[in-house]
N, C-alpha and C. Protein backbone atom coordinates (compact mmCIF):
# COMPACT_ATOMS: atom_id res chain seq x y z
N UNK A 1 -146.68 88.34 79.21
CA UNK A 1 -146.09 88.43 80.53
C UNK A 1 -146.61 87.32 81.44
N UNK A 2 -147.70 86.61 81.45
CA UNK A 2 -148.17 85.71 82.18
C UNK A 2 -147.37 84.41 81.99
N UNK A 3 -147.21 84.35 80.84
CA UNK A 3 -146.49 83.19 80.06
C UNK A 3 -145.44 82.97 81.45
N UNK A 4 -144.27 84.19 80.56
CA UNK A 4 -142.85 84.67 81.60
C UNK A 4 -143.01 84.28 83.09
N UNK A 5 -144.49 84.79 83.76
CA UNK A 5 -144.58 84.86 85.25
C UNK A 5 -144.49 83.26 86.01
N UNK A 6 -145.83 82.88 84.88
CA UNK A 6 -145.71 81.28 85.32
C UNK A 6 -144.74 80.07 85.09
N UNK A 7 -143.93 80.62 84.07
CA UNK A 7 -142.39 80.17 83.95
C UNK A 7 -141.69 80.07 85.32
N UNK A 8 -141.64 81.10 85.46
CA UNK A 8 -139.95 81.85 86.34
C UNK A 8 -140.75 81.15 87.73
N UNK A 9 -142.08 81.78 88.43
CA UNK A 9 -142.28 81.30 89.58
C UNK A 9 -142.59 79.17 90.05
N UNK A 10 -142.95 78.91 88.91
CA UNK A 10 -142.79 77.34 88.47
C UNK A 10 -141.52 77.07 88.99
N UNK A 11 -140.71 77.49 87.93
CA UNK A 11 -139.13 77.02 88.01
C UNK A 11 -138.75 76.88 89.70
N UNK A 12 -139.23 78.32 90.03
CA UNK A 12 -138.51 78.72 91.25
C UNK A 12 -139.09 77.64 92.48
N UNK A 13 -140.13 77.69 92.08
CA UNK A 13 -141.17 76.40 93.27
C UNK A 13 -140.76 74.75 92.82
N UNK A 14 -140.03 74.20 91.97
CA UNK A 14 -139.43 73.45 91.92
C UNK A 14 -137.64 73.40 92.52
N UNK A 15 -137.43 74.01 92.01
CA UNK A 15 -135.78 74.79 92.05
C UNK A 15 -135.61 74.38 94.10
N UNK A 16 -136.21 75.35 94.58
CA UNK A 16 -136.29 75.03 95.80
C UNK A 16 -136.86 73.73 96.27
N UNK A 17 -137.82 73.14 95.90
CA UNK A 17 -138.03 72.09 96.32
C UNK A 17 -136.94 70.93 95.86
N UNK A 18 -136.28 71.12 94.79
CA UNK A 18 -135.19 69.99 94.15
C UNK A 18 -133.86 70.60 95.64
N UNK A 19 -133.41 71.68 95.90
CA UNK A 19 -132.44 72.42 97.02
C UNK A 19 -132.91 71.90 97.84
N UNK A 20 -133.75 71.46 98.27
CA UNK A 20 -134.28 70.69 99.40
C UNK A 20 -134.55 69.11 99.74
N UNK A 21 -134.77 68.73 98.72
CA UNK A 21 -134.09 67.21 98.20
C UNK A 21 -132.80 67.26 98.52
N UNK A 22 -131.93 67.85 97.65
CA UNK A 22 -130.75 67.86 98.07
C UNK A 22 -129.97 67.63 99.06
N UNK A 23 -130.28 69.02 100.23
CA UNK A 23 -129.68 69.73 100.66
C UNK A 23 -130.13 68.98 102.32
N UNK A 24 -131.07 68.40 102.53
CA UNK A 24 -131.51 67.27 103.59
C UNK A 24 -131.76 65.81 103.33
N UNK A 25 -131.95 66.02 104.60
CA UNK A 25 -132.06 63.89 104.31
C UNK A 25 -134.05 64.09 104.64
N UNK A 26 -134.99 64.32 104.08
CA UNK A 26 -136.45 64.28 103.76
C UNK A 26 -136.36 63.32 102.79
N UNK A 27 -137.61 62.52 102.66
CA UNK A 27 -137.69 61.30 101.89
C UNK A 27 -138.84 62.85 100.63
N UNK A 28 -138.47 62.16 99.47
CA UNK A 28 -139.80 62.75 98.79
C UNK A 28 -141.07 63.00 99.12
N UNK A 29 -141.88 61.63 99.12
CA UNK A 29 -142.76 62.09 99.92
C UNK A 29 -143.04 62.71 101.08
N UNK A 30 -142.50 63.17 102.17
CA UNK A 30 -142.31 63.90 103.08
C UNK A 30 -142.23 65.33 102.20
N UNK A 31 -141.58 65.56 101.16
CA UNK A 31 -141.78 67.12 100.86
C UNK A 31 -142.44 66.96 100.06
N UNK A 32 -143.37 65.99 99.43
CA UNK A 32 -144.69 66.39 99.08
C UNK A 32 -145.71 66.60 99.53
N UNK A 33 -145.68 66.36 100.70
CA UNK A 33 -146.44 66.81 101.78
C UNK A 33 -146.68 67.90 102.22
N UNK A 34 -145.63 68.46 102.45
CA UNK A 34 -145.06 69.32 102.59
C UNK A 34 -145.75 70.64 101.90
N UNK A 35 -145.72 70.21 100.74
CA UNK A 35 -146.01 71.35 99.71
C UNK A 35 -147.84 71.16 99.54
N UNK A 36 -148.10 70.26 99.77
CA UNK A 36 -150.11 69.78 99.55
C UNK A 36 -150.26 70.85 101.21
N UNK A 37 -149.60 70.40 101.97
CA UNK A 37 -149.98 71.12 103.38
C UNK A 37 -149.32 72.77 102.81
N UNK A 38 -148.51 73.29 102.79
CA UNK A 38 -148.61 74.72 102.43
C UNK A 38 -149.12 75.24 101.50
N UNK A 39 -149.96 74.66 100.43
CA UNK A 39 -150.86 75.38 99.91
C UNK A 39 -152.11 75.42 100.63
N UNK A 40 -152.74 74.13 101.54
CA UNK A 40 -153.77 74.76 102.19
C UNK A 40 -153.55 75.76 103.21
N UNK A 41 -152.63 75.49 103.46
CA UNK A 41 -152.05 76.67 104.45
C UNK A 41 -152.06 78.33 103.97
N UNK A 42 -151.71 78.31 103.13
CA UNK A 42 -151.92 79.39 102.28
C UNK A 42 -153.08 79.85 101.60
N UNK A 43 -154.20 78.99 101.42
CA UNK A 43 -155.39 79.56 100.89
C UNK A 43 -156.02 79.88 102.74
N UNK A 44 -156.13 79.09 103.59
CA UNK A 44 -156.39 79.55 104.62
C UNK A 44 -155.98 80.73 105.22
N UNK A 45 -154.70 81.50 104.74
CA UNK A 45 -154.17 82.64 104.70
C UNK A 45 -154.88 83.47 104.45
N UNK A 46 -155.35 83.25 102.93
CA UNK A 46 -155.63 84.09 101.63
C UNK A 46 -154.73 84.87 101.00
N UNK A 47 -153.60 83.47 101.28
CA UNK A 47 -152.23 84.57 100.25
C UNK A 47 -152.63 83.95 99.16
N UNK A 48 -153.05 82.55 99.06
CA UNK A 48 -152.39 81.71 97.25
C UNK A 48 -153.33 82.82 96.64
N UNK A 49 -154.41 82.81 96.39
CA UNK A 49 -155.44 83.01 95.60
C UNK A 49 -154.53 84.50 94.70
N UNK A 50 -153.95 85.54 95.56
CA UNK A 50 -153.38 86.53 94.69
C UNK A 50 -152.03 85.91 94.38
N UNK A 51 -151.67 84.99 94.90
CA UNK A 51 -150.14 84.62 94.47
C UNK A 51 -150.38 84.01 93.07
N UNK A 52 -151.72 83.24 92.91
CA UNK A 52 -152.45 82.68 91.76
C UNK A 52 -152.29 83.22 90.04
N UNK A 53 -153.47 84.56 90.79
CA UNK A 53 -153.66 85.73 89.90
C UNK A 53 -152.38 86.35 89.33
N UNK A 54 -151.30 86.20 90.07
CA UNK A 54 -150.29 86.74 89.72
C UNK A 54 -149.30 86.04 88.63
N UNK A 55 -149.18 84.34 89.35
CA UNK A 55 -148.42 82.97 88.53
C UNK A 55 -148.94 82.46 87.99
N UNK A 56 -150.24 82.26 87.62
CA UNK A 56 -150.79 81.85 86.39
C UNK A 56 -150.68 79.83 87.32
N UNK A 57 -150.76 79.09 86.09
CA UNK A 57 -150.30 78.05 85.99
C UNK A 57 -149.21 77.47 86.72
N UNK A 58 -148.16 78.97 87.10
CA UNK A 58 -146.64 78.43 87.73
C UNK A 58 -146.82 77.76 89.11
N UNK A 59 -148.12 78.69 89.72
CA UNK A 59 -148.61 78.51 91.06
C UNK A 59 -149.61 77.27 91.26
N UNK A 60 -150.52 77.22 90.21
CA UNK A 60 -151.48 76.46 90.00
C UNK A 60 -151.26 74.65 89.82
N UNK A 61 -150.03 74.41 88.91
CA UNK A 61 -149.72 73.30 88.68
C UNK A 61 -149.07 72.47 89.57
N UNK A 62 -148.24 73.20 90.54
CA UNK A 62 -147.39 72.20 91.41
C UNK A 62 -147.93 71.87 92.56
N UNK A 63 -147.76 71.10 93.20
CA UNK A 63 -148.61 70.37 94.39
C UNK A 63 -149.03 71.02 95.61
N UNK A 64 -148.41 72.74 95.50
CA UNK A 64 -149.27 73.71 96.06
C UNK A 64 -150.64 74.22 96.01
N UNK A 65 -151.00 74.24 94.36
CA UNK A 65 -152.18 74.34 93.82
C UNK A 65 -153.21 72.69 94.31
N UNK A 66 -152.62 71.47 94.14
CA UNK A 66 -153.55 70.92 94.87
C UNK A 66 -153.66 70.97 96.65
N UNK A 67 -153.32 71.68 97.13
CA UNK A 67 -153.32 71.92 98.47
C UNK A 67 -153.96 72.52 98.72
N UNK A 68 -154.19 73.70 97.81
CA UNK A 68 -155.27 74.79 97.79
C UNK A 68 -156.33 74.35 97.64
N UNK A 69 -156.66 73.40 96.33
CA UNK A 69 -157.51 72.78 96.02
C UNK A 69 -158.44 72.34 96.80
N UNK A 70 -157.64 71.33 97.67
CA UNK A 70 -158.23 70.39 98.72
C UNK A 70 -158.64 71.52 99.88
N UNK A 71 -158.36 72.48 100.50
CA UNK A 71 -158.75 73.24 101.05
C UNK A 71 -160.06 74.15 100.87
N UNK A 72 -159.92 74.66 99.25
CA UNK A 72 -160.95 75.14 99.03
C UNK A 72 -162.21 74.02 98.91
N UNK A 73 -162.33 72.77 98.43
CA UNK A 73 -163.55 72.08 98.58
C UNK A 73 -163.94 71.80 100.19
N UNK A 74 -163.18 71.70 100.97
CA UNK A 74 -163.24 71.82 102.28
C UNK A 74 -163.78 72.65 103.17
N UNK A 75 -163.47 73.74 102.34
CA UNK A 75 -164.27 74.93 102.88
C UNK A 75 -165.50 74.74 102.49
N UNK A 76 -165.69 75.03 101.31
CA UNK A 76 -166.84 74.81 100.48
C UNK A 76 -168.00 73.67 101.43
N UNK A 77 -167.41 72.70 101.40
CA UNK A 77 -168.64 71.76 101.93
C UNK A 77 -168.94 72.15 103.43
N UNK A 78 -167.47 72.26 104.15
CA UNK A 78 -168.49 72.97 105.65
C UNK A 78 -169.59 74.12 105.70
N UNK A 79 -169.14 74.41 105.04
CA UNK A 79 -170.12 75.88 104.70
C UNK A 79 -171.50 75.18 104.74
N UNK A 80 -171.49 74.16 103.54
CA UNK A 80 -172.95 73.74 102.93
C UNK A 80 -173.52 72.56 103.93
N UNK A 81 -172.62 71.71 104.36
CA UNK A 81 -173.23 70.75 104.96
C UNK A 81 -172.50 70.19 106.37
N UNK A 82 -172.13 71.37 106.93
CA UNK A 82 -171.39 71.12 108.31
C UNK A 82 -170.29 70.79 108.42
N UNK A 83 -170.06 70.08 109.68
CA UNK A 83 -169.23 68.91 110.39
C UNK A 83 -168.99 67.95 109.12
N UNK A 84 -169.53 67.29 108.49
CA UNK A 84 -170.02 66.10 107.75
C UNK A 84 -168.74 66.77 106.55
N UNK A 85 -169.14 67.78 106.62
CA UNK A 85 -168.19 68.77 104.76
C UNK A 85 -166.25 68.43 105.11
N UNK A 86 -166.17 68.06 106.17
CA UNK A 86 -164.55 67.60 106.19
C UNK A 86 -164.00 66.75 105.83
N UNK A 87 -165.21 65.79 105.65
CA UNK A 87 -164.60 64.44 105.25
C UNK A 87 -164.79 64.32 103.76
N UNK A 88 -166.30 65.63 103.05
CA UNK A 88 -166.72 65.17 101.79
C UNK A 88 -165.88 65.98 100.94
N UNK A 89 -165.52 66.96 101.53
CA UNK A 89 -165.07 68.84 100.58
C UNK A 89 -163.89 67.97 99.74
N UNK A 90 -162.71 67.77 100.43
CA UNK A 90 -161.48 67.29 99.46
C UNK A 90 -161.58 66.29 98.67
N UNK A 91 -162.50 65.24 98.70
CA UNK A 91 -162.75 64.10 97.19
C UNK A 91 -163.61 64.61 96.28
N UNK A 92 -164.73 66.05 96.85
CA UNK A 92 -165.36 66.45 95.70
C UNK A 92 -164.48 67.07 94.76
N UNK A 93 -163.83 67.78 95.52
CA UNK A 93 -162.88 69.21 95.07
C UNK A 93 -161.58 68.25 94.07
N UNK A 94 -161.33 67.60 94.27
CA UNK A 94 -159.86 66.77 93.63
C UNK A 94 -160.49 65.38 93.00
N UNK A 95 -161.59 65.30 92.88
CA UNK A 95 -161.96 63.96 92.18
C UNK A 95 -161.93 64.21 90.52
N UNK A 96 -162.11 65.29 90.17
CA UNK A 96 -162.15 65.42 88.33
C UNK A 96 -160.25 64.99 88.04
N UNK A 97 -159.88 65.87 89.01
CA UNK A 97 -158.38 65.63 88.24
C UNK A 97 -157.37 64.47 88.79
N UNK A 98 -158.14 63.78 89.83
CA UNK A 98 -157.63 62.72 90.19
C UNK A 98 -158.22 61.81 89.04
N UNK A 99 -159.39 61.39 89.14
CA UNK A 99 -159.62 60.46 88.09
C UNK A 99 -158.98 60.43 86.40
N UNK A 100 -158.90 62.31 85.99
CA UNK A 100 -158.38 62.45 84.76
C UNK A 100 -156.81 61.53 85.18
N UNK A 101 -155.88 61.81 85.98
CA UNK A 101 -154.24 61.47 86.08
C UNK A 101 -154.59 59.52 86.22
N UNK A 102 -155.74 58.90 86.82
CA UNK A 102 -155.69 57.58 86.46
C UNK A 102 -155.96 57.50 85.38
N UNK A 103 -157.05 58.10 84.53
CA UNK A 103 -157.30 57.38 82.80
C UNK A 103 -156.32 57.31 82.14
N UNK A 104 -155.41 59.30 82.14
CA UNK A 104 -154.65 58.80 80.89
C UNK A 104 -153.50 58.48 81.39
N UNK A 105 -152.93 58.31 83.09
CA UNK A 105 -151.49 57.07 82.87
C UNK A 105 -151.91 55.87 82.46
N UNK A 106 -153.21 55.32 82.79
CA UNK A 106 -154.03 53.85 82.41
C UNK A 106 -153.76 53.72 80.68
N UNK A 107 -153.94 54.66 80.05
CA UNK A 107 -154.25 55.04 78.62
C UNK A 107 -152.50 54.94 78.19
N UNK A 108 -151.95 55.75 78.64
CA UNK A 108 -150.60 55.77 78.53
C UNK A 108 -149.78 54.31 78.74
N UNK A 109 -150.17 53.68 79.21
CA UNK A 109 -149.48 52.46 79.87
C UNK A 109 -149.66 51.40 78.89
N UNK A 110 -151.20 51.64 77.98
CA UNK A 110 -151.83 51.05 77.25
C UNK A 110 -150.78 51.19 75.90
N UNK A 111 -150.65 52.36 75.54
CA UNK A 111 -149.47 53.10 74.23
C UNK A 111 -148.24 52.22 74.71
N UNK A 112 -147.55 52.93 75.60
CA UNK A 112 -146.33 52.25 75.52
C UNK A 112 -145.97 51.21 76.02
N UNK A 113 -146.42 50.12 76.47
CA UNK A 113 -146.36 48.88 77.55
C UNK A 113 -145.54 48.90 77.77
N UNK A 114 -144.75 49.59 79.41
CA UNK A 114 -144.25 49.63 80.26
C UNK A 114 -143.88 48.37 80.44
N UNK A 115 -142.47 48.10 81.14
CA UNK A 115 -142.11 46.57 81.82
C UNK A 115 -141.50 47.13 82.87
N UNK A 116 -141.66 46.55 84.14
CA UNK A 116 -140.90 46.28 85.37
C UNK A 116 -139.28 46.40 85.46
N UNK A 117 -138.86 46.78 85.76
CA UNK A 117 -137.08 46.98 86.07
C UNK A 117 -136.54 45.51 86.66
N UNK A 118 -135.63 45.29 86.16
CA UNK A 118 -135.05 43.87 86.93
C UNK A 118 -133.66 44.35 87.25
């Protein structure tokens, strides 16, 4: 059933975000924004965390889950080291999987040598 959950609510958190591409004139990035800002928005709630438990991966993977992310190290460091924890919380909190997405597109780029569009 987790499988199923994080399927269907995935889909659906894309699905809408592609209806929204669509359906306005927002540049992409603008609704990726979008979505990094409502997941911190939402752990500041304390909705994601059971929306989490519930979607598995579905919740976790899309650019909601890094929103959360960045929120929760944020928290985390004010807690520990003040004022100072706003600026440090979100590069501690998002630096493993930021650096993992440069190695292996770096690695990847390496496999297939990519060329430029003309």
């Amino acid at each position: 059933m987790d499988y199923l959950n994080a399927f269907w609510v995935g889909g659906l958190i894309c699905a809408l975000v592609q209806i929204l591409l669509d359906r306005t004139k927002l540049m992409p990035g603008r609704v990726m924004v979008m979505l990094v800002c409502s997941g911190a928005v939402l752990g500041f709630l304390g909705i994601y965390e059971p929306f989490r438990d519930f979607a598995g991966a579905g919740a976790g993977v899309p650019l909601l889950g890094f929103g959360n992310t960045l929120y929760q190290g944020i928290r985390k460091a004010v807690d520990e080291d003040g004022f100072l924890g706003l600026f440090m919380g979100g590069f501690t909190a998002s630096a493993v999987g930021i650096s993992a997405a440069l190695i292996f597109s770096y690695l990847a780029s390496l496999i297939f040598q990519p060329k430029m569009k003309e």
